[in-house]
Protein backbone atom coordinates (compact mmCIF):
# COMPACT_ATOMS: atom_id res chain seq x y z
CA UNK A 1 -19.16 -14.85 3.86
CA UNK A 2 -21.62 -12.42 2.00
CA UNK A 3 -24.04 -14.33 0.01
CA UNK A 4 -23.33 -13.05 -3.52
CA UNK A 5 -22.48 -14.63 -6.96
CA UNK A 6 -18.46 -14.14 -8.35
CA UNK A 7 -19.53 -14.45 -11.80
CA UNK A 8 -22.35 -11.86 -11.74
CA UNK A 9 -20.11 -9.35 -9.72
CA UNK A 10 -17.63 -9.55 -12.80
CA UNK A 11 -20.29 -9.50 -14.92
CA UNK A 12 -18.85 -12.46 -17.05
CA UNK A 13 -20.22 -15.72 -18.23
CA UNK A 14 -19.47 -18.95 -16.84
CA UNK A 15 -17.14 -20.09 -19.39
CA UNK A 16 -15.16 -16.94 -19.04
CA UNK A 17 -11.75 -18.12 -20.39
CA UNK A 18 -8.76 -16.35 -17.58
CA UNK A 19 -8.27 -13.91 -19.89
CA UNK A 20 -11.77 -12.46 -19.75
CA UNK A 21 -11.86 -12.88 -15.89
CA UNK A 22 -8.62 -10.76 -16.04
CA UNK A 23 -10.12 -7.97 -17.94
CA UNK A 24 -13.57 -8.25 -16.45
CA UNK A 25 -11.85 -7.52 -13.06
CA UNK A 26 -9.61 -4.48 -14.23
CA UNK A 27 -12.66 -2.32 -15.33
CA UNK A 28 -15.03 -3.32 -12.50
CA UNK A 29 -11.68 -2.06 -9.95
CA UNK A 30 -11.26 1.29 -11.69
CA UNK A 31 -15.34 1.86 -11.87
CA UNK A 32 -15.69 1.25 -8.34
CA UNK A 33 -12.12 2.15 -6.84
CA UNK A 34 -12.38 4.28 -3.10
CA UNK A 35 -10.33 6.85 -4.94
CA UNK A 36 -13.01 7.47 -7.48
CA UNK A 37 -16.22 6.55 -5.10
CA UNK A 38 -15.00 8.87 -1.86
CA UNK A 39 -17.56 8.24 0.77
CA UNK A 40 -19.66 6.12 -1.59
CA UNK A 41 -20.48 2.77 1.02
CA UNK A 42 -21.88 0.93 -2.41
CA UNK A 43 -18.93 1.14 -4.48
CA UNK A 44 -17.29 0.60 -1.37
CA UNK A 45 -19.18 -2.66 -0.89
CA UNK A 46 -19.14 -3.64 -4.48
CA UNK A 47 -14.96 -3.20 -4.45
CA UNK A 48 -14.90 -5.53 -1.50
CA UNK A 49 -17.04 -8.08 -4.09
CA UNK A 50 -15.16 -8.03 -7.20
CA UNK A 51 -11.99 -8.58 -5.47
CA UNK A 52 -13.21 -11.31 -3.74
CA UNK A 53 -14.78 -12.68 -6.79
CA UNK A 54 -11.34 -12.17 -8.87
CA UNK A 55 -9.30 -14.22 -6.18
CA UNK A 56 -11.32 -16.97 -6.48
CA UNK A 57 -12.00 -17.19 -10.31
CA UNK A 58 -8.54 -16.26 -11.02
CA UNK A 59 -7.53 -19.60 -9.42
CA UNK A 60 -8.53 -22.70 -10.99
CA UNK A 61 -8.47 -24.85 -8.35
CA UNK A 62 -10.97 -22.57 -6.39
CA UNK A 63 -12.89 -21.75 -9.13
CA UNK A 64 -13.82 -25.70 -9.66
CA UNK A 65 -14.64 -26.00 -6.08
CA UNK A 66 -16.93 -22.72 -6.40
CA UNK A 67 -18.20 -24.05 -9.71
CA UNK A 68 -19.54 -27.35 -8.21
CA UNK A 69 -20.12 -26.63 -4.65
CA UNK A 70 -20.84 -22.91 -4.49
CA UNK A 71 -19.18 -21.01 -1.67
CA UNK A 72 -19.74 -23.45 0.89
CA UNK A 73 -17.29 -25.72 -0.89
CA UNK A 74 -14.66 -22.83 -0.44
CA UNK A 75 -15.15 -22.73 3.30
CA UNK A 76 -13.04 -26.05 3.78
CA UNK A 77 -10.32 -24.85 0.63
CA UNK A 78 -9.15 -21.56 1.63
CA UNK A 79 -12.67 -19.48 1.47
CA UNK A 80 -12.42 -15.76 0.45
CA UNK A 81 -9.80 -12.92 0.52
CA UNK A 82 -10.67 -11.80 4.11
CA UNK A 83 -10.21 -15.59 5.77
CA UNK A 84 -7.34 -16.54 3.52
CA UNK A 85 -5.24 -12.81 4.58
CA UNK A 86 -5.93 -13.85 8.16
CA UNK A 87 -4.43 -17.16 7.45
CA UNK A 88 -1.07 -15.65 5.83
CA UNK A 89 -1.08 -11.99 7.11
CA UNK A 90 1.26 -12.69 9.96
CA UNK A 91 3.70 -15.57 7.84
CA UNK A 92 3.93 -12.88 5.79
CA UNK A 93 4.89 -9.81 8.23
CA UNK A 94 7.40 -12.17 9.72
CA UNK A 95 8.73 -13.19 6.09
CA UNK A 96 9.23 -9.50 4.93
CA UNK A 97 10.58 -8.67 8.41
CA UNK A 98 13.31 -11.47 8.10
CA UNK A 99 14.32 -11.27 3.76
CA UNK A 100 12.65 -7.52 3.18
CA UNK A 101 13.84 -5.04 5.63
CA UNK A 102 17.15 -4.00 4.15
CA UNK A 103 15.47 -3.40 0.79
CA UNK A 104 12.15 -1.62 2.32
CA UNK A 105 14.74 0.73 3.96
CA UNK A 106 16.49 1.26 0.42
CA UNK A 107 13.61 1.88 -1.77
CA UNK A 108 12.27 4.23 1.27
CA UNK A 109 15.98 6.05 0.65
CA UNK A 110 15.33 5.64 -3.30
CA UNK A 111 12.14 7.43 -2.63
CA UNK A 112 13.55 10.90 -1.15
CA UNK A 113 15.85 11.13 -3.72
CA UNK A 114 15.32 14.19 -6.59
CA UNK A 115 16.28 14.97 -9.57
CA UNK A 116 16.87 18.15 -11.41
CA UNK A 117 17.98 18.95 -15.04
CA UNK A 118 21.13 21.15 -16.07
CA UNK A 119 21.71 22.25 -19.31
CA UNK A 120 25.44 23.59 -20.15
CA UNK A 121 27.03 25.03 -22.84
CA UNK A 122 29.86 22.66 -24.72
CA UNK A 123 32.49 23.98 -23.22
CA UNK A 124 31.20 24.46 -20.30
CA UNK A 125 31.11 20.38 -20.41
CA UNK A 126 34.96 20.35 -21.75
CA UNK A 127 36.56 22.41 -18.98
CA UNK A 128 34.22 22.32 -16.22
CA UNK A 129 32.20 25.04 -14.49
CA UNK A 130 29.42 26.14 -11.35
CA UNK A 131 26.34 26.59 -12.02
CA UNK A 132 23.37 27.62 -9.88
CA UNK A 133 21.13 24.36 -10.03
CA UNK A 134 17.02 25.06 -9.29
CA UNK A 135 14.76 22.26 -7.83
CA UNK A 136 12.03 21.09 -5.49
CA UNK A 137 11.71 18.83 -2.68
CA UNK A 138 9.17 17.79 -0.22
CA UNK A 139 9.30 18.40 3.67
CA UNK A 140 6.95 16.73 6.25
CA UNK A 141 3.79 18.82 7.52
CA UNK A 142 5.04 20.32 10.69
CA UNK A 143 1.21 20.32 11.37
CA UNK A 144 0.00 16.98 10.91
CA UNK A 145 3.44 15.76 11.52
CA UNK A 146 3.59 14.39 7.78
CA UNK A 147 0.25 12.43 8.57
CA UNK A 148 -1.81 14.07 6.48
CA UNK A 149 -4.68 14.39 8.82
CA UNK A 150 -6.73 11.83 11.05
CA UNK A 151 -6.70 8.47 9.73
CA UNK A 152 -7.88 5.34 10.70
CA UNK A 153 -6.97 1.49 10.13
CA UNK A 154 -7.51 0.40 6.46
CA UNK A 155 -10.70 -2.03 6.64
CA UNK A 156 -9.48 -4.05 3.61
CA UNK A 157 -6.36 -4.47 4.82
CA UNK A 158 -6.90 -4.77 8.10
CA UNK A 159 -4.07 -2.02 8.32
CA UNK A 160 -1.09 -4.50 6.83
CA UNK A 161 -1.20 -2.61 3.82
CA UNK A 162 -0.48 -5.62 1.72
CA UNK A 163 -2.91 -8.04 0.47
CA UNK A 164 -2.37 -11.80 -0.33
CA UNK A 165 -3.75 -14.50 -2.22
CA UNK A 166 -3.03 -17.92 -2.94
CA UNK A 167 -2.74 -19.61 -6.30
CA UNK A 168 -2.20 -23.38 -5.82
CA UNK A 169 0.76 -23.53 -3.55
CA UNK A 170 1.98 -20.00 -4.15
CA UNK A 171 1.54 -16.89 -2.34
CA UNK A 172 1.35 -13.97 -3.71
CA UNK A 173 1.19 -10.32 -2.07
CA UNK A 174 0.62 -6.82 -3.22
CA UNK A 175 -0.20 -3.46 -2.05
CA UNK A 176 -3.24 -2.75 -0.78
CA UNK A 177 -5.02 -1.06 -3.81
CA UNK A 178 -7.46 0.77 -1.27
CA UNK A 179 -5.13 1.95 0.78
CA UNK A 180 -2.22 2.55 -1.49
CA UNK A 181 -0.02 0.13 1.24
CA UNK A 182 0.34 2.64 4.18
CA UNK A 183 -2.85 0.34 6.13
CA UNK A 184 -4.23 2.93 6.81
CA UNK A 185 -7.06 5.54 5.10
CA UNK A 186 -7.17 9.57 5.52
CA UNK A 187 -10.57 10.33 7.84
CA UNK A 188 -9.95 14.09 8.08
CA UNK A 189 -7.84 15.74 6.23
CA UNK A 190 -4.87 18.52 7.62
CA UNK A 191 -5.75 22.21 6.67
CA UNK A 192 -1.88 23.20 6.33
CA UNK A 193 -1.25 20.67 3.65
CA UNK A 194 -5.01 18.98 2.23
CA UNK A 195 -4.56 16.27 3.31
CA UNK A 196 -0.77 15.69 1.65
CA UNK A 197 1.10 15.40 4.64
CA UNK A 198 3.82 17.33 2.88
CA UNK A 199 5.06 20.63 1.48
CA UNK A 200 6.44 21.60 -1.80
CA UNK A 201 9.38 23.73 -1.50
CA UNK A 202 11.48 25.84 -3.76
CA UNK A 203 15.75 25.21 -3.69
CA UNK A 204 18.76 26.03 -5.13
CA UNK A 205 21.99 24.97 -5.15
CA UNK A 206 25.48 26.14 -6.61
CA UNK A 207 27.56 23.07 -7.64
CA UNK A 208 30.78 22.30 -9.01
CA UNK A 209 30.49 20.83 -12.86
CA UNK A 210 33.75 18.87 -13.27
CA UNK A 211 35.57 18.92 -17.02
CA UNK A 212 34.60 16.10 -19.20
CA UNK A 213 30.80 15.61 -17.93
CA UNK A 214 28.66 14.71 -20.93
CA UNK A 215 25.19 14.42 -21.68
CA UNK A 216 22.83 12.06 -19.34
CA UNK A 217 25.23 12.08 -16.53
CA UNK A 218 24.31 12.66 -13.35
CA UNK A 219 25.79 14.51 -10.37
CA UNK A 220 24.68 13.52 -6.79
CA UNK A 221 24.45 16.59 -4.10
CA UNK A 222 24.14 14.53 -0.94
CA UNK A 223 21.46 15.72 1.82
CA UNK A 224 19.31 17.91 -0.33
CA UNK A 225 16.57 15.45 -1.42
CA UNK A 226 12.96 15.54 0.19
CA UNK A 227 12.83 14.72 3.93
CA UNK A 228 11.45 11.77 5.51
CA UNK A 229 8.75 12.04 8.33
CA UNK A 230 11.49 10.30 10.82
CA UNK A 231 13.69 12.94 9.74
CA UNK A 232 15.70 11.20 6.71
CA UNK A 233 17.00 13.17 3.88
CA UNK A 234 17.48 11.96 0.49
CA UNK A 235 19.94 13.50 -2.15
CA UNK A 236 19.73 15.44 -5.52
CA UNK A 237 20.38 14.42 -8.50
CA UNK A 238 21.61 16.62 -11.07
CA UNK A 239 20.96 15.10 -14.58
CA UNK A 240 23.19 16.92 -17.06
CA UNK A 241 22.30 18.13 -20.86
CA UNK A 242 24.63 19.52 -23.30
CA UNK A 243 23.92 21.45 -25.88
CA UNK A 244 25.37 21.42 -29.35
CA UNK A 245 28.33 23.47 -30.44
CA UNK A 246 28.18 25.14 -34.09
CA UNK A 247 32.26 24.23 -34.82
CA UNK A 248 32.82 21.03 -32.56
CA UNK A 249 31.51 17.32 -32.41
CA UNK A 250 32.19 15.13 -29.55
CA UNK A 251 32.49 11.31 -29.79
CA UNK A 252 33.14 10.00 -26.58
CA UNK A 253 36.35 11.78 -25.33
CA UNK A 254 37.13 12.49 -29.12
CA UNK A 255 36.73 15.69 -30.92
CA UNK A 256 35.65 16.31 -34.71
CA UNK A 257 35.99 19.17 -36.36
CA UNK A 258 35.93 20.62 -40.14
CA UNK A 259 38.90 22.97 -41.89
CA UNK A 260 37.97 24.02 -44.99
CA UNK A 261 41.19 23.81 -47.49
CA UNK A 262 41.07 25.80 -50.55
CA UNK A 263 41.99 23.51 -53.87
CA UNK A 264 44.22 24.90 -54.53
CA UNK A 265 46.26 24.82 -51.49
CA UNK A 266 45.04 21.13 -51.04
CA UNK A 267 46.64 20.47 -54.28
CA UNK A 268 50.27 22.26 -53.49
CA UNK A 269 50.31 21.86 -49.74
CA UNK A 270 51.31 24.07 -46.95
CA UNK A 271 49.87 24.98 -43.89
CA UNK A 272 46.88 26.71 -42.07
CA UNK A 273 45.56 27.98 -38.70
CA UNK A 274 42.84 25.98 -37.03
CA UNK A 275 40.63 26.35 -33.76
CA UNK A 276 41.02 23.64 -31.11
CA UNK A 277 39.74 23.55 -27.86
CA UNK A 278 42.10 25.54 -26.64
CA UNK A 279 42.73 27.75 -28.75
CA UNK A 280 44.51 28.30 -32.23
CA UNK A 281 47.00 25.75 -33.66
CA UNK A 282 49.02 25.69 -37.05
CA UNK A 283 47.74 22.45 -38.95
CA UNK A 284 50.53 21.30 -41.70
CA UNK A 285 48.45 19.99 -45.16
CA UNK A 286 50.28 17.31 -47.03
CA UNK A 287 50.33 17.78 -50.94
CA UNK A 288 47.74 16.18 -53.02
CA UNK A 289 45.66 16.33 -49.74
CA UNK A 290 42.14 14.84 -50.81
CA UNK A 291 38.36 15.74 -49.58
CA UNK A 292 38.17 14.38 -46.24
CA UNK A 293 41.14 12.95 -45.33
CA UNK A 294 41.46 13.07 -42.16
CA UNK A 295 44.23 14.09 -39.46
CA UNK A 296 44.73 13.35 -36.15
CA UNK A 297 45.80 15.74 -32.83
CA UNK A 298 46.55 13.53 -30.35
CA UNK A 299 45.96 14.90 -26.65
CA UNK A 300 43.66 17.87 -27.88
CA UNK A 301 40.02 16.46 -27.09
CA UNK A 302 38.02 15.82 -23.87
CA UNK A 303 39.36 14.94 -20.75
CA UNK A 304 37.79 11.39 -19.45
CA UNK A 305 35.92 11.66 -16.09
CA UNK A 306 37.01 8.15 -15.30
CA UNK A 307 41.04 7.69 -15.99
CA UNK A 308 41.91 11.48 -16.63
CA UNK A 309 42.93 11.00 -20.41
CA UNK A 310 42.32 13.36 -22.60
CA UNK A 311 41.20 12.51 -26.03
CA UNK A 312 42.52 13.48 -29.33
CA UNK A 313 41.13 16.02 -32.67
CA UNK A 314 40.15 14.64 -35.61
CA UNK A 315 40.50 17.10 -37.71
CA UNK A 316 38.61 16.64 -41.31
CA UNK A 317 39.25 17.78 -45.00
CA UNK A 318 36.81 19.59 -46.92
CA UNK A 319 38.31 20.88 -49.92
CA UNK A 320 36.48 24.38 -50.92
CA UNK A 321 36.07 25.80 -54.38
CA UNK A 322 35.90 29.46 -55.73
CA UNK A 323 32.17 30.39 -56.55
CA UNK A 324 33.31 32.54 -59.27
CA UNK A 325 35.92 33.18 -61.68
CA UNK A 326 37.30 36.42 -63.36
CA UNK A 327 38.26 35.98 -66.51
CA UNK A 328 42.05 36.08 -65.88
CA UNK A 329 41.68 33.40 -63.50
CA UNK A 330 39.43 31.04 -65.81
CA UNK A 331 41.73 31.47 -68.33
CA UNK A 332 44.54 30.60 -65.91
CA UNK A 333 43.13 27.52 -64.72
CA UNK A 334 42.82 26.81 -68.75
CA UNK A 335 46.32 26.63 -69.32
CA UNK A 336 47.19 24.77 -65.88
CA UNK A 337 44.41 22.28 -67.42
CA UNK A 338 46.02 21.96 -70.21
CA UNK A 339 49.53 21.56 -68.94
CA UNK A 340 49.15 18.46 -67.11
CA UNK A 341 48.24 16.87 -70.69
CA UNK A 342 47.24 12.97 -70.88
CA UNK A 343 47.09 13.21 -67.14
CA UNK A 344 44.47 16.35 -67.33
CA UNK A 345 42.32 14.06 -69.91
CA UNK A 346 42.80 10.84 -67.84
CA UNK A 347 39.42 10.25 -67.49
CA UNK A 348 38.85 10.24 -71.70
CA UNK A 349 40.59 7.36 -72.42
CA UNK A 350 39.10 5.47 -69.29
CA UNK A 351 35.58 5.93 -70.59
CA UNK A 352 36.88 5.17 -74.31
CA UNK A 353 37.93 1.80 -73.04
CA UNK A 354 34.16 1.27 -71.05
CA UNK A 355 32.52 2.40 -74.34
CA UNK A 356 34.94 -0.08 -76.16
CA UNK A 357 33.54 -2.86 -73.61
CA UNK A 358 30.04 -2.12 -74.18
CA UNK A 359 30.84 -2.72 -78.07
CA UNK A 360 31.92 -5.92 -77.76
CA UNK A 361 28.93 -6.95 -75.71
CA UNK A 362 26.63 -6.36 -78.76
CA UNK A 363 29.03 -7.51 -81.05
């Protein structure tokens, strides 16, 4: 065990609280991370120290041992990072390889999957269309055979690609942060890809948009994802958008939509022509219709992706004025006015009565 001091690595006091050992330990790893410190042996070395250092003050058992004995105390409890991984590394493999394999082969699957956007018109969305789809997925080196170059066992690691530590009688594993989990580090890098072990390539698709979709629905076009080095494909997933329409709103598998009703017609009733979705309709307006009221199409909205139902139209009021008058017509309106009589002036004698109400408050 190298002969160095954990709480001077971290740079901390001695009556660091966890927290401060916690923080303390995330700035020294991204100062002196391989990532950052390529071919740098003393950030190399000094990684190898901090981590060590964290795994023991992290832990208060180990830390009181450390704190009254030094590191020869730790010898007999556990010791270090390196002694304690060669303790659990292989309980561990044989852990993962019992209670991990089905899900390390679905998050590798997970991780050839791709997605791309698609943005459609609204209709387009309502009764269904193809579209050309554009996106990217990776494909192995056929150089480096998806290697990336020459590499070489990770030496924190020891290749695993997972480290471990113990806090009391837990075990706790993670990836290797110098090696990213593969266990192993790039030595020379591949001149095809730099080093990537992978090319970028350019795709497209035509695919079948069925009626109904709506926004933030996906689409999966099976086989088309990025391949795997043992020659795995993963899929595409299209990730729909739709954009707005000026006349219609959707709600679900619902439809809104405004028809402007002139007063006067809202007033007699009769009838007028609408659009729906597909296509013209004659919409019947009771008399004495009032500002949005609403009326209901049954079977003339969106058709459900799920069950096949098609939604209805709500179709919404909005009683529209004349911006200007001609004389005649002012002077028509006058005498309509006037000829419903106590019922034109029914809101005078409400607001007599309120004023009458206020009276008596004072009085």
């Amino acid at each position: 065990m190298e002969d160095f001091d954990y709480y001077e690595a971290l740079e901390i006091e001695r009556n660091a609280t966890s927290e401060e050992i916690k923080r303390a330990f995330r700035k020294a790893a991204v100062k002196y991370h391989p990532d950052k410190n390529r071919n740098n042996s003393e950030a190399e070395a000094k990684f190898k120290q901090i981590n060590e250092a964290y795994q023991v003050l992290s832990d208060e058992n180990k830390r009181a041992i450390y704190d009254r004995y030094g590191k020869a105390g730790l010898s007999g409890a556990g010791g270090g990072g390196a002694d304690f991984e060669d303790m659990f590394g292989g309980f561990a493999d044989i852990f993962d390889s019992f209670f991990g394999g089905s899900s390390r082969k679905r998050r590798q699957e997970e991780a050839l999957d791709v997605g791309a956007p698609l943005e459609i018109s609204f209709m387009e969305a309502v009764f269904g269309c193809k579209k050309e789809v554009k996106f990217r997925y990776a494909k192995p080196c056929e150089e480096c055979k998806g290697s990336g170059g020459t590499r070489r066992k990770c030496d924190y690691c020891g290749g695993r690609g997972q480290v471990y530590q113990r806090q009391g009688f837990m075990t706790f594993s993670q990836s290797c942060p110098k090696c990213a989990g593969t266990g192993n580090m790039l030595e020379n890098a591949c001149k095809s890809c730099g080093g990537k072990g992978q090319h970028i390539i350019d795709d497209k698709v035509e695919i079948a948009v069925p009626e109904g979709i709506d926004s933030n629905q996906r689409l999966r076009v099976g086989g088309r994802g990025s391949m795997g080095k043992n020659g795995d494909r993963g899929d595409l997933y299209v990730v729909i958008r739709v954009a707005d329409d000026p006349v219609f709103v959707r709600h679900d598998n619902n439809v809104y939509v405004e028809a402007p009703v002139f007063f006067t017609l809202a007033a007699l009733g009769g009838s007028i022509e609408i659009a729906t979705l597909r296509g013209a309709k004659t919409l019947e307006i009771a008399r004495a219709t009032r500002d949005k009221s609403q009326i209901t199409l049954r079977g003339e909205g969106i058709k459900s992706l799920s069950s096949g139902r098609i939604g209805d139209m709500i179709v919404q009021v909005k009683i529209v004025y004349p911006k200007t008058l001609s004389a005649e017509q002012e002077e028509l309106l006058r005498k309509l006015h006037d000829s419903f009589g106590q019922e034109g002036a029914a809101h005078k004698g409400f607001f007599d009565e309120i004023a009458d109400r206020v009276k008596n408050w004072f009085a």
